[in-house]
PDB file of N, CA and C in Angstrom:
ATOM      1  N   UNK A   1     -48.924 -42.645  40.289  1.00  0.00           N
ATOM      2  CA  UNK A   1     -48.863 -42.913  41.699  1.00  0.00           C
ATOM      3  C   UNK A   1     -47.457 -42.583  42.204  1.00  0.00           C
ATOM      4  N   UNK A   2     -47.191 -41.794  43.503  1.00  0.00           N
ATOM      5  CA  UNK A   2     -45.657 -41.364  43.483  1.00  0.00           C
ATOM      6  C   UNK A   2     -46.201 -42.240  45.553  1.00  0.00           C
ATOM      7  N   UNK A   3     -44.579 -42.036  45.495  1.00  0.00           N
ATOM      8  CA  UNK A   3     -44.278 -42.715  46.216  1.00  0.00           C
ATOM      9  C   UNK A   3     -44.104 -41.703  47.807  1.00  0.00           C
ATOM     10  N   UNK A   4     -44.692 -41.415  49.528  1.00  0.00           N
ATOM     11  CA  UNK A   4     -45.223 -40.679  50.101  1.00  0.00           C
ATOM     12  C   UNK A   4     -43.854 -40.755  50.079  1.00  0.00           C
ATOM     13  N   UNK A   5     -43.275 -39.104  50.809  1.00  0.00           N
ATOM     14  CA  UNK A   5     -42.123 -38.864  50.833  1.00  0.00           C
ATOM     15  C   UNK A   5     -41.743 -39.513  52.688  1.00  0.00           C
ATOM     16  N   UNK A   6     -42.536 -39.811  53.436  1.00  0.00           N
ATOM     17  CA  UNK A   6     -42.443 -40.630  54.574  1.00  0.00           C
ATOM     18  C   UNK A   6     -41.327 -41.805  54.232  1.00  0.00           C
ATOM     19  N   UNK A   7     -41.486 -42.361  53.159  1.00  0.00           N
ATOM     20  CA  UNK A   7     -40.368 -43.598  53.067  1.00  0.00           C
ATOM     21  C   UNK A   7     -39.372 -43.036  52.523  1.00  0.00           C
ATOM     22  N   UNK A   8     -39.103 -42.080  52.016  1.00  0.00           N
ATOM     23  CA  UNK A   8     -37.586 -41.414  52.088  1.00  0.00           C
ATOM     24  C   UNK A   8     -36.907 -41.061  53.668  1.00  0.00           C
ATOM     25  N   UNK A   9     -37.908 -40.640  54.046  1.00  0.00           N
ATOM     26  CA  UNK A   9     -37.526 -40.419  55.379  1.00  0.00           C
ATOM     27  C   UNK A   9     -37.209 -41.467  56.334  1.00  0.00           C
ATOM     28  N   UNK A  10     -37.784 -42.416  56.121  1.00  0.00           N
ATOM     29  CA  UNK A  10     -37.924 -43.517  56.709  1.00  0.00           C
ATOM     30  C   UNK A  10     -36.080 -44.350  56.299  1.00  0.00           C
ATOM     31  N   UNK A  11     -36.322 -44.111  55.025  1.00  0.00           N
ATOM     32  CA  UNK A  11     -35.063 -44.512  54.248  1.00  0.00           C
ATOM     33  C   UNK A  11     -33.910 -44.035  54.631  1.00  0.00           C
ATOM     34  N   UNK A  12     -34.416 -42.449  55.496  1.00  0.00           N
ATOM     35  CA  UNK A  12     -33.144 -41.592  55.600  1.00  0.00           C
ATOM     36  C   UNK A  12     -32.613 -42.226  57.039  1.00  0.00           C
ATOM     37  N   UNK A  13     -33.609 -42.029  57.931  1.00  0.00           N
ATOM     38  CA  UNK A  13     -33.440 -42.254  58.749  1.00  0.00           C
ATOM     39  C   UNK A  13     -32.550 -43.826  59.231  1.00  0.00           C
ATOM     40  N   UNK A  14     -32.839 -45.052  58.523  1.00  0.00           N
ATOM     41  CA  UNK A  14     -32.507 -46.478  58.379  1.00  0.00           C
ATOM     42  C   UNK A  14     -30.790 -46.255  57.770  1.00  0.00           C
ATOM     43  N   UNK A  15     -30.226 -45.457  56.646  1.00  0.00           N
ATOM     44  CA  UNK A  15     -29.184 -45.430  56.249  1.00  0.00           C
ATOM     45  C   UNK A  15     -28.235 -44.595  57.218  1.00  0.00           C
ATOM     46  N   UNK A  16     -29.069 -43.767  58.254  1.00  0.00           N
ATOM     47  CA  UNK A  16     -28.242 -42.820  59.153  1.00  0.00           C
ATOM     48  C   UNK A  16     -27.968 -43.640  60.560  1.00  0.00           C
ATOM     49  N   UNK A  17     -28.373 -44.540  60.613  1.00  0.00           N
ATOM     50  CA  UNK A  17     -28.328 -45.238  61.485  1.00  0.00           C
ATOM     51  C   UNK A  17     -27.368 -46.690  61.425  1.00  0.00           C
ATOM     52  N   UNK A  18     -27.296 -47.205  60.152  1.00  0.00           N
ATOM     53  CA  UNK A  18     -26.484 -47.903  59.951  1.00  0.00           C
ATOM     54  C   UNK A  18     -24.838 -47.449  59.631  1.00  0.00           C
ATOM     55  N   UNK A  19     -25.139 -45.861  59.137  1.00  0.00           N
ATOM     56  CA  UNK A  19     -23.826 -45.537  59.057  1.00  0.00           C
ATOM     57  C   UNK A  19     -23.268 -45.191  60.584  1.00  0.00           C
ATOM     58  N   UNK A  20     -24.003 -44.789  61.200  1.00  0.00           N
ATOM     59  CA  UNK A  20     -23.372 -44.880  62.617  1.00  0.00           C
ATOM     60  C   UNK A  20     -23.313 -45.360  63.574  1.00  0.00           C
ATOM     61  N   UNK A  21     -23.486 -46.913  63.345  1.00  0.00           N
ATOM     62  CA  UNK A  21     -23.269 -48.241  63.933  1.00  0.00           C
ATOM     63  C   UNK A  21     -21.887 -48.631  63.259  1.00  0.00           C
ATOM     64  N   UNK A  22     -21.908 -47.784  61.827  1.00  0.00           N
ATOM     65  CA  UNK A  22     -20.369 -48.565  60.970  1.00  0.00           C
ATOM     66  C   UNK A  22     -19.761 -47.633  61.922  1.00  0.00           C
ATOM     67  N   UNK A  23     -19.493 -46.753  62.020  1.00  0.00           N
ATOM     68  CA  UNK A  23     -18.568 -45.752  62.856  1.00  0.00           C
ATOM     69  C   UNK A  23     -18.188 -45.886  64.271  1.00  0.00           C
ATOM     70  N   UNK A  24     -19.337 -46.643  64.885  1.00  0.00           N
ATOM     71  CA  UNK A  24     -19.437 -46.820  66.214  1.00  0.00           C
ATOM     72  C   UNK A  24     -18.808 -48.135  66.295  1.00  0.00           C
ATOM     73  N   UNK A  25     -18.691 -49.142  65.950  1.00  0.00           N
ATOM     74  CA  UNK A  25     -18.536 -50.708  65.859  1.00  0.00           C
ATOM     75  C   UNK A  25     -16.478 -50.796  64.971  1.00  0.00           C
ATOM     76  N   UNK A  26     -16.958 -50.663  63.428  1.00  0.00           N
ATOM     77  CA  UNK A  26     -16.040 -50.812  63.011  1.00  0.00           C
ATOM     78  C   UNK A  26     -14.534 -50.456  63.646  1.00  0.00           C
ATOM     79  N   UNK A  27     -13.316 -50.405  63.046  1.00  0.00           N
ATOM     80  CA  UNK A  27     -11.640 -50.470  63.810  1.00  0.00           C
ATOM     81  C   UNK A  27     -11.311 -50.429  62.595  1.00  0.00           C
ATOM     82  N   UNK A  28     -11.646 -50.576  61.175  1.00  0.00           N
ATOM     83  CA  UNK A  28     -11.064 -50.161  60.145  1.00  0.00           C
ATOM     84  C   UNK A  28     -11.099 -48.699  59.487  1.00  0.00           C
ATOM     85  N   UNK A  29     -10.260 -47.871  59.383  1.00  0.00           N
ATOM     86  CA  UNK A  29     -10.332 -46.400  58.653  1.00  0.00           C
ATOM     87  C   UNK A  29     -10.921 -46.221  57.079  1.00  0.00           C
ATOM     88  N   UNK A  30     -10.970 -47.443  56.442  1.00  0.00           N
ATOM     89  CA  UNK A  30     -11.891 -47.373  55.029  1.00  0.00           C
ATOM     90  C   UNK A  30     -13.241 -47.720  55.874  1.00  0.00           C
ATOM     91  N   UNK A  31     -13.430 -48.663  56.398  1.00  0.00           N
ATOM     92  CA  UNK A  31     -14.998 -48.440  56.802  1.00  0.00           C
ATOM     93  C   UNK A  31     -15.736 -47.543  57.319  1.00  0.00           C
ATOM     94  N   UNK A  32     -14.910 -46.812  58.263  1.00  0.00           N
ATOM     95  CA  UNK A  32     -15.143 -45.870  58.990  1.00  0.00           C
ATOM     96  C   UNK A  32     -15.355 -44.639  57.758  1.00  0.00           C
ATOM     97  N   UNK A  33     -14.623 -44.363  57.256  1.00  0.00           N
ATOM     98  CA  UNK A  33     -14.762 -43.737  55.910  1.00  0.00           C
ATOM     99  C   UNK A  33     -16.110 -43.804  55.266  1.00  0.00           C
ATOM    100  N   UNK A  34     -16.692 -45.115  54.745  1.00  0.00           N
ATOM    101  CA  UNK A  34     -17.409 -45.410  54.033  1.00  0.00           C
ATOM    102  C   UNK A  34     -18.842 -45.325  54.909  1.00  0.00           C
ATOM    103  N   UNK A  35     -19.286 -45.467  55.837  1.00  0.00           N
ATOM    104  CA  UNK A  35     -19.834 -45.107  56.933  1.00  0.00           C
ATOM    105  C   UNK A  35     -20.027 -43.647  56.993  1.00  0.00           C
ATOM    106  N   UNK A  36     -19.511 -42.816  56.862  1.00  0.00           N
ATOM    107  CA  UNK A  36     -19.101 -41.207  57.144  1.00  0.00           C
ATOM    108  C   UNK A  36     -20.040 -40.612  55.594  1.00  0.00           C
ATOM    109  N   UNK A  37     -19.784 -41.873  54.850  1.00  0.00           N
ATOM    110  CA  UNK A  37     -19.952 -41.418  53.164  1.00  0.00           C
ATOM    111  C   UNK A  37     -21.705 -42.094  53.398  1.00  0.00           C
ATOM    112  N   UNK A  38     -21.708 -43.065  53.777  1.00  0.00           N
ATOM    113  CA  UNK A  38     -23.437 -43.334  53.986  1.00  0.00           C
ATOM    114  C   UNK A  38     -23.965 -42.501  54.612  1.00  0.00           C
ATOM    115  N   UNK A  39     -23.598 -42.064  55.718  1.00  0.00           N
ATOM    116  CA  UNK A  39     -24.704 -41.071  56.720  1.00  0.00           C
ATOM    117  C   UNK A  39     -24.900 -39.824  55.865  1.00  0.00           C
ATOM    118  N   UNK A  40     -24.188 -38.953  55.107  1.00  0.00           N
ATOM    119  CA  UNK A  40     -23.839 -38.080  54.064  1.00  0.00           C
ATOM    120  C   UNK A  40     -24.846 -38.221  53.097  1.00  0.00           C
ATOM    121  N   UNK A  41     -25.069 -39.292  52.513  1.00  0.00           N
ATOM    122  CA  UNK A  41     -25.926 -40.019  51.826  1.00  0.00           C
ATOM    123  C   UNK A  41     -27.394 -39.513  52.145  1.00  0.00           C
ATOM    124  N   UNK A  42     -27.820 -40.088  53.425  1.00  0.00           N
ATOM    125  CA  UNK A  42     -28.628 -40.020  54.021  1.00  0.00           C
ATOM    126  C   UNK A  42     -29.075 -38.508  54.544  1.00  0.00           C
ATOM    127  N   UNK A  43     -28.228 -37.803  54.591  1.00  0.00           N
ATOM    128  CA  UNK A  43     -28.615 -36.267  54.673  1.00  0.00           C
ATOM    129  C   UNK A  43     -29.601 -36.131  53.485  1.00  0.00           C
ATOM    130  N   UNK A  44     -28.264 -36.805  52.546  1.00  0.00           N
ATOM    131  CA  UNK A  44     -29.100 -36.559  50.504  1.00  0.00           C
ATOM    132  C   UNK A  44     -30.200 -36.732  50.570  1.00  0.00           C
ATOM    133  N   UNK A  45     -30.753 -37.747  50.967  1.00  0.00           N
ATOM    134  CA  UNK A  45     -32.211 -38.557  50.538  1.00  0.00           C
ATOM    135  C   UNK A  45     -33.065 -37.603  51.454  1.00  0.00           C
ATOM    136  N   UNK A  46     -32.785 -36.865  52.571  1.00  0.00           N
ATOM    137  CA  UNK A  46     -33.607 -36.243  53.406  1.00  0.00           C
ATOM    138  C   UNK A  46     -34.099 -35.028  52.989  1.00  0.00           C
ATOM    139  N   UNK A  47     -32.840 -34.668  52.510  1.00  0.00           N
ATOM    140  CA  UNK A  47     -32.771 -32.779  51.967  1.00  0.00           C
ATOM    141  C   UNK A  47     -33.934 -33.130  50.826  1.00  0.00           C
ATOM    142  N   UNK A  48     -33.647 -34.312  50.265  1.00  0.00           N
ATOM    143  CA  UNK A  48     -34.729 -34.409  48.715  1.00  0.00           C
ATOM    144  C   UNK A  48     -36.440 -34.960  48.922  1.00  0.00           C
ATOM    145  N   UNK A  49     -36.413 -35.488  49.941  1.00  0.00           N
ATOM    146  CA  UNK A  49     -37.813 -35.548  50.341  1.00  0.00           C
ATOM    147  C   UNK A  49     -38.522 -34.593  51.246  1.00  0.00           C
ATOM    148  N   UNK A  50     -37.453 -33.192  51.412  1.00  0.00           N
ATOM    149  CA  UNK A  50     -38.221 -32.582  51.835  1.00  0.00           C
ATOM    150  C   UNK A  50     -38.336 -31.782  50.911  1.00  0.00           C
ATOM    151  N   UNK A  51     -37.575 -31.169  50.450  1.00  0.00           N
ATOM    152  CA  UNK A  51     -38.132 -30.665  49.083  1.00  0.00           C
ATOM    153  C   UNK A  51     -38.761 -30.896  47.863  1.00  0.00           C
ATOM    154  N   UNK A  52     -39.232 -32.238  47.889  1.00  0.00           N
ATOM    155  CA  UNK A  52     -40.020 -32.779  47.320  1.00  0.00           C
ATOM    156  C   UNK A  52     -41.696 -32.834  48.153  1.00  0.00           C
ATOM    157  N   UNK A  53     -41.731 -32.188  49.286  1.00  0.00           N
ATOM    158  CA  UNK A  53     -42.669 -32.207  49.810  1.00  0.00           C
ATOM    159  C   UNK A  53     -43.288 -30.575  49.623  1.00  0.00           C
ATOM    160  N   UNK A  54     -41.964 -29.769  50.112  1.00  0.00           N
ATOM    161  CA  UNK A  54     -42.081 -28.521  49.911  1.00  0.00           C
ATOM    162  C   UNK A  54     -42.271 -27.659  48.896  1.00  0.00           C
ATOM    163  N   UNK A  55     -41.725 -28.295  48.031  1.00  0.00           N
ATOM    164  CA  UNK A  55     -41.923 -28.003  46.565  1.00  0.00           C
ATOM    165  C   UNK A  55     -41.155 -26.892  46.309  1.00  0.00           C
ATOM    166  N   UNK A  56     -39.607 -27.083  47.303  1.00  0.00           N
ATOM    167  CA  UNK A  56     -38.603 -26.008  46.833  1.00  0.00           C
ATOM    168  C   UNK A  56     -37.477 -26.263  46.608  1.00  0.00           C
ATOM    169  N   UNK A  57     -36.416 -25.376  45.934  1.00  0.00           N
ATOM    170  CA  UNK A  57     -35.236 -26.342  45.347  1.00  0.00           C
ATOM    171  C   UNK A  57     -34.126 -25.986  46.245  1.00  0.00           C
ATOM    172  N   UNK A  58     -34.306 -25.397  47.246  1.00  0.00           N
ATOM    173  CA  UNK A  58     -33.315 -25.645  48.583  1.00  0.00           C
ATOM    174  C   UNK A  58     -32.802 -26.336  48.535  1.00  0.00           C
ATOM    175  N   UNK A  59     -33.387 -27.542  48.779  1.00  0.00           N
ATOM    176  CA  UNK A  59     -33.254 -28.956  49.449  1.00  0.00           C
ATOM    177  C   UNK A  59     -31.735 -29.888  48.227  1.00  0.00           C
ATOM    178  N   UNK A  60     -31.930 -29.373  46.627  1.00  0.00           N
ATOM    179  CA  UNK A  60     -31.581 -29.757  45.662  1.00  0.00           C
ATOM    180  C   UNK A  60     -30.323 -28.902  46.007  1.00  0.00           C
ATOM    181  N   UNK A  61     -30.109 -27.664  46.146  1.00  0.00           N
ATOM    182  CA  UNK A  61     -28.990 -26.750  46.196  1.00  0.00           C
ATOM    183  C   UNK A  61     -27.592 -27.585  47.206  1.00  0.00           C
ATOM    184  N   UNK A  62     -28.256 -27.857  48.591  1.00  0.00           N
ATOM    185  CA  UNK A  62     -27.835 -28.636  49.915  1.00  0.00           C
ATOM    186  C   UNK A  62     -27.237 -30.007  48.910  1.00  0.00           C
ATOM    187  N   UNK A  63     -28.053 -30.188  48.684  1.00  0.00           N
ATOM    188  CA  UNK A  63     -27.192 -31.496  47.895  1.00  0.00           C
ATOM    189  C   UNK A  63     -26.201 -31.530  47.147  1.00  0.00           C
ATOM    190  N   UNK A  64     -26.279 -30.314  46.426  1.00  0.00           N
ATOM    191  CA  UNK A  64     -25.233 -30.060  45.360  1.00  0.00           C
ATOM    192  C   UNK A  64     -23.989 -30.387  46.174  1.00  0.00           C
ATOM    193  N   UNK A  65     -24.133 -29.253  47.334  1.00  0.00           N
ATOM    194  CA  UNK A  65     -22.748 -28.678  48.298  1.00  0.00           C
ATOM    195  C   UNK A  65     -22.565 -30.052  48.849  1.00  0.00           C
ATOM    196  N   UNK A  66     -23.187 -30.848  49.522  1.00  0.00           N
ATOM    197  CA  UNK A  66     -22.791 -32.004  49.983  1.00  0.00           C
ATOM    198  C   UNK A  66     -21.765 -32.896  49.276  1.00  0.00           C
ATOM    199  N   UNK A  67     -22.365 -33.028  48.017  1.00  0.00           N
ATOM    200  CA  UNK A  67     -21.701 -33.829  47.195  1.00  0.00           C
ATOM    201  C   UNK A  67     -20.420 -33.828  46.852  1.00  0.00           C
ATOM    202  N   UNK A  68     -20.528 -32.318  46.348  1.00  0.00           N
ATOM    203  CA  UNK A  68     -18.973 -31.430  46.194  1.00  0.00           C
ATOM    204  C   UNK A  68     -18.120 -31.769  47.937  1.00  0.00           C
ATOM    205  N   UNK A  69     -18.452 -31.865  48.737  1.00  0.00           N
ATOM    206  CA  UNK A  69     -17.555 -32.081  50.122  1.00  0.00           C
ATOM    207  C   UNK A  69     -17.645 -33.287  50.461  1.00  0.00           C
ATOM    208  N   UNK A  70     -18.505 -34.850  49.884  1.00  0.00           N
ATOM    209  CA  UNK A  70     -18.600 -35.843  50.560  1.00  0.00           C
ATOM    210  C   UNK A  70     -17.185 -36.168  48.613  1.00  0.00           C
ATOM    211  N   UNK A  71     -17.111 -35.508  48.136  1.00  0.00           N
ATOM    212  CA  UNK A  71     -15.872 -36.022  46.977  1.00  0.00           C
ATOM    213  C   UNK A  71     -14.264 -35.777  47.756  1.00  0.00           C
ATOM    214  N   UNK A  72     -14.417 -34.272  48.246  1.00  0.00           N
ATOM    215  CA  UNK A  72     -13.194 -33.996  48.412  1.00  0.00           C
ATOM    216  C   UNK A  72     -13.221 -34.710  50.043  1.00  0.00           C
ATOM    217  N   UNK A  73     -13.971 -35.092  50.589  1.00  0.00           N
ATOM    218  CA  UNK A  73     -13.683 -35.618  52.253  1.00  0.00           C
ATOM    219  C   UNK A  73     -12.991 -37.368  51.628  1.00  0.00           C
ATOM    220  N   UNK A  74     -13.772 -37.778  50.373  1.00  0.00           N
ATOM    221  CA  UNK A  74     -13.145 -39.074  50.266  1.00  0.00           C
ATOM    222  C   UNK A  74     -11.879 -38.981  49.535  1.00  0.00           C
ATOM    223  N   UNK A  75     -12.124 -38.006  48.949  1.00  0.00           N
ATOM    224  CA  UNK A  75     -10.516 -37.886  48.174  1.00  0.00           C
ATOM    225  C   UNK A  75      -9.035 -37.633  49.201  1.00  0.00           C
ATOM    226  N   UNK A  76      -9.160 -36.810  49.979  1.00  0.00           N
ATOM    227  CA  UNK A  76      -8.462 -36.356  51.072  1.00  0.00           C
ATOM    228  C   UNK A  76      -8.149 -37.591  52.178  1.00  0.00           C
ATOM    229  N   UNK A  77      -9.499 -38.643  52.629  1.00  0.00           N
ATOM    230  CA  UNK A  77      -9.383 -39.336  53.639  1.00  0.00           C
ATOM    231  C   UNK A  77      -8.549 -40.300  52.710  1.00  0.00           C
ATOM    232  N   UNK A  78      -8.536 -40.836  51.691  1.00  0.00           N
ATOM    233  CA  UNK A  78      -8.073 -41.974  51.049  1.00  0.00           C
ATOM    234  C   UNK A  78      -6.404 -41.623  50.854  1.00  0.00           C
ATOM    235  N   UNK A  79      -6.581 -40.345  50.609  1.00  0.00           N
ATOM    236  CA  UNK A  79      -5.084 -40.066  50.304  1.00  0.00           C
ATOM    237  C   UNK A  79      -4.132 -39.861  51.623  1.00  0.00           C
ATOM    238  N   UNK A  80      -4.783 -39.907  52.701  1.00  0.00           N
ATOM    239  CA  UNK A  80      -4.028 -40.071  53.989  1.00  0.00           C
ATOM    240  C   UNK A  80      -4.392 -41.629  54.462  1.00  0.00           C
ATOM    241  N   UNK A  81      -5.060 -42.080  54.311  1.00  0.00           N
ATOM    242  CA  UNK A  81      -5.409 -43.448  54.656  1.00  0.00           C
ATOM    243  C   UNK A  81      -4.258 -44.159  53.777  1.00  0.00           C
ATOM    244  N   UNK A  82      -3.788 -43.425  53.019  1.00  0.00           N
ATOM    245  CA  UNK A  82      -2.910 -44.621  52.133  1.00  0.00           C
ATOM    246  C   UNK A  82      -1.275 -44.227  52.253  1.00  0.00           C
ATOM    247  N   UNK A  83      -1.228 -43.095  52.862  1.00  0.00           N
ATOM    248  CA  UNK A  83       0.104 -42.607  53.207  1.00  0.00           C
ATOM    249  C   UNK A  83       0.166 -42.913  54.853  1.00  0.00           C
ATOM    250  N   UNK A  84      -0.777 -43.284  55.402  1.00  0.00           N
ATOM    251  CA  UNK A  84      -0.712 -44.320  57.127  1.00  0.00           C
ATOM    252  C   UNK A  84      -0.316 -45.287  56.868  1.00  0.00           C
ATOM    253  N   UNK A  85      -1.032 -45.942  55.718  1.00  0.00           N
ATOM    254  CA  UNK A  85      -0.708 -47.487  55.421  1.00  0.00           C
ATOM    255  C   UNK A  85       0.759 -47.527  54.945  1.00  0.00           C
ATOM    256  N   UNK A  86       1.137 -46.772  54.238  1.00  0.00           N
ATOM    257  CA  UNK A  86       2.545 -46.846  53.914  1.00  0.00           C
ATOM    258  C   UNK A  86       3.682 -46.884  54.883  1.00  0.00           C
ATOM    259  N   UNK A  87       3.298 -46.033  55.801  1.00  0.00           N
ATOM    260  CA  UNK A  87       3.768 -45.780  57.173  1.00  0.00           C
ATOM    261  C   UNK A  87       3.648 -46.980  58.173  1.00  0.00           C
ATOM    262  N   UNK A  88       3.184 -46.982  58.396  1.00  0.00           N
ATOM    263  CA  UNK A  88       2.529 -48.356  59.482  1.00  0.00           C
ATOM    264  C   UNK A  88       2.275 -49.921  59.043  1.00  0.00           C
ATOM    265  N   UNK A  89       1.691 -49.925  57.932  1.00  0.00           N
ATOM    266  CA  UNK A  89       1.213 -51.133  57.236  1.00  0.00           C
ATOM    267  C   UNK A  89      -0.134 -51.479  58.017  1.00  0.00           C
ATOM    268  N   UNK A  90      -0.361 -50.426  58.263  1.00  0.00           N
ATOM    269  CA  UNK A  90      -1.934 -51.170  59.233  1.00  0.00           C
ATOM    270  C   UNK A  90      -2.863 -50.159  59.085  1.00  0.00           C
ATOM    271  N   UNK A  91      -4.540 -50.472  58.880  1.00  0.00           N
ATOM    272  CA  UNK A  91      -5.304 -49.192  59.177  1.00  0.00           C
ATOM    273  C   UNK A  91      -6.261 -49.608  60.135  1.00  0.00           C
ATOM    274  N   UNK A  92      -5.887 -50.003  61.234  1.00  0.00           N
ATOM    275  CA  UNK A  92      -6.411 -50.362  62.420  1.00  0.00           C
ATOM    276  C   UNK A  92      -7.045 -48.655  63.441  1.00  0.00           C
ATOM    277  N   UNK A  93      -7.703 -48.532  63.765  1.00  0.00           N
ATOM    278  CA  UNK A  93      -7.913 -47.566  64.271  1.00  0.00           C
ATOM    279  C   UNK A  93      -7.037 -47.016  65.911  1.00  0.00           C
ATOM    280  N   UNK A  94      -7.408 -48.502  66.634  1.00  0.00           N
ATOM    281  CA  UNK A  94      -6.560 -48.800  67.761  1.00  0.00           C
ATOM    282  C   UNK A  94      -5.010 -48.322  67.509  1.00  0.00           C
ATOM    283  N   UNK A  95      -4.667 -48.604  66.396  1.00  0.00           N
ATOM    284  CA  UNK A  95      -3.099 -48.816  66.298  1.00  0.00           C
ATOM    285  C   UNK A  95      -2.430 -47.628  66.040  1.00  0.00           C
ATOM    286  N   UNK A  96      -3.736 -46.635  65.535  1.00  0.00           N
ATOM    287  CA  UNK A  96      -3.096 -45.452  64.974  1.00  0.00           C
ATOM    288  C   UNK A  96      -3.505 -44.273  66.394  1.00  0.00           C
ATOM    289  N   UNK A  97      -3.509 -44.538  67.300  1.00  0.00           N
ATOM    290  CA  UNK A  97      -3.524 -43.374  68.523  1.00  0.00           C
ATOM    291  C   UNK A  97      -2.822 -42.425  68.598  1.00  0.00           C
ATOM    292  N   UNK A  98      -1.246 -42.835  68.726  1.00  0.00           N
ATOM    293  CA  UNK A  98      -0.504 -41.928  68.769  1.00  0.00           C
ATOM    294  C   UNK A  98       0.193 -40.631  67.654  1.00  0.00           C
ATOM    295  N   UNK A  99       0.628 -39.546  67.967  1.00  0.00           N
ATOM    296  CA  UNK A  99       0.394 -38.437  66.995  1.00  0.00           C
ATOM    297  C   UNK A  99       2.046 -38.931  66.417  1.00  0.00           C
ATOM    298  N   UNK A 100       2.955 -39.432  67.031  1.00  0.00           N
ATOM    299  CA  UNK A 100       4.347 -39.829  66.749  1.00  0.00           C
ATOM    300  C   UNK A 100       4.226 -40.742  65.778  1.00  0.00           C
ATOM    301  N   UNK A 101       4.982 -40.642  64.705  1.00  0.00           N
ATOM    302  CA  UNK A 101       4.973 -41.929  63.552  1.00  0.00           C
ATOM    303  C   UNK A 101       6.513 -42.317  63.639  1.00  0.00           C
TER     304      UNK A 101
END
């Protein structure tokens, strides 16, 4: 018995939505981050239930590339998120407006 690929979608759709309530709501730059990394997520689960419907490995390829760019987007955001903090002592979103440090 496999499971209809509708609740992946369903799934996709529920995780894409919460990540962009974190984005929309949150004032912290790791959440906001981590949020950015769920909706990403949620591409994943989509690309794979459709190619699990389609019965082609597209969908598997897309994922690959995602993955490879949702590593280096967290590697990159963390490593400036932590050289702000050094700077500022804050990762407030509000606080960080201006381009002057």
């Amino acid at each position: 018995m496999s499971i209809p690929y509708e609740y992946y979608i369903a799934l996709s759709g529920l995780l894409m939505v919460i990540g962009l309530v974190g984005i929309i709501i949150r004032r912290n730059i790791i959440a906001v981050l981590i949020s950015t990394e769920l909706m990403l997520n949620a591409v994943n689960i989509a690309f794979v239930a459709f190619d699990m419907k389609l019965h082609d490995v597209a969908g598997q390829v897309f994922v690959f590339f995602i993955l490879t760019i949702a590593a280096a987007e967290a590697a990159i955001g963390l490593g400036l998120i932590m050289a702000i903090y050094r700077l500022r002592k804050d990762v407030n979103i509000d606080t960080l407006t201006e381009l002057k440090l």
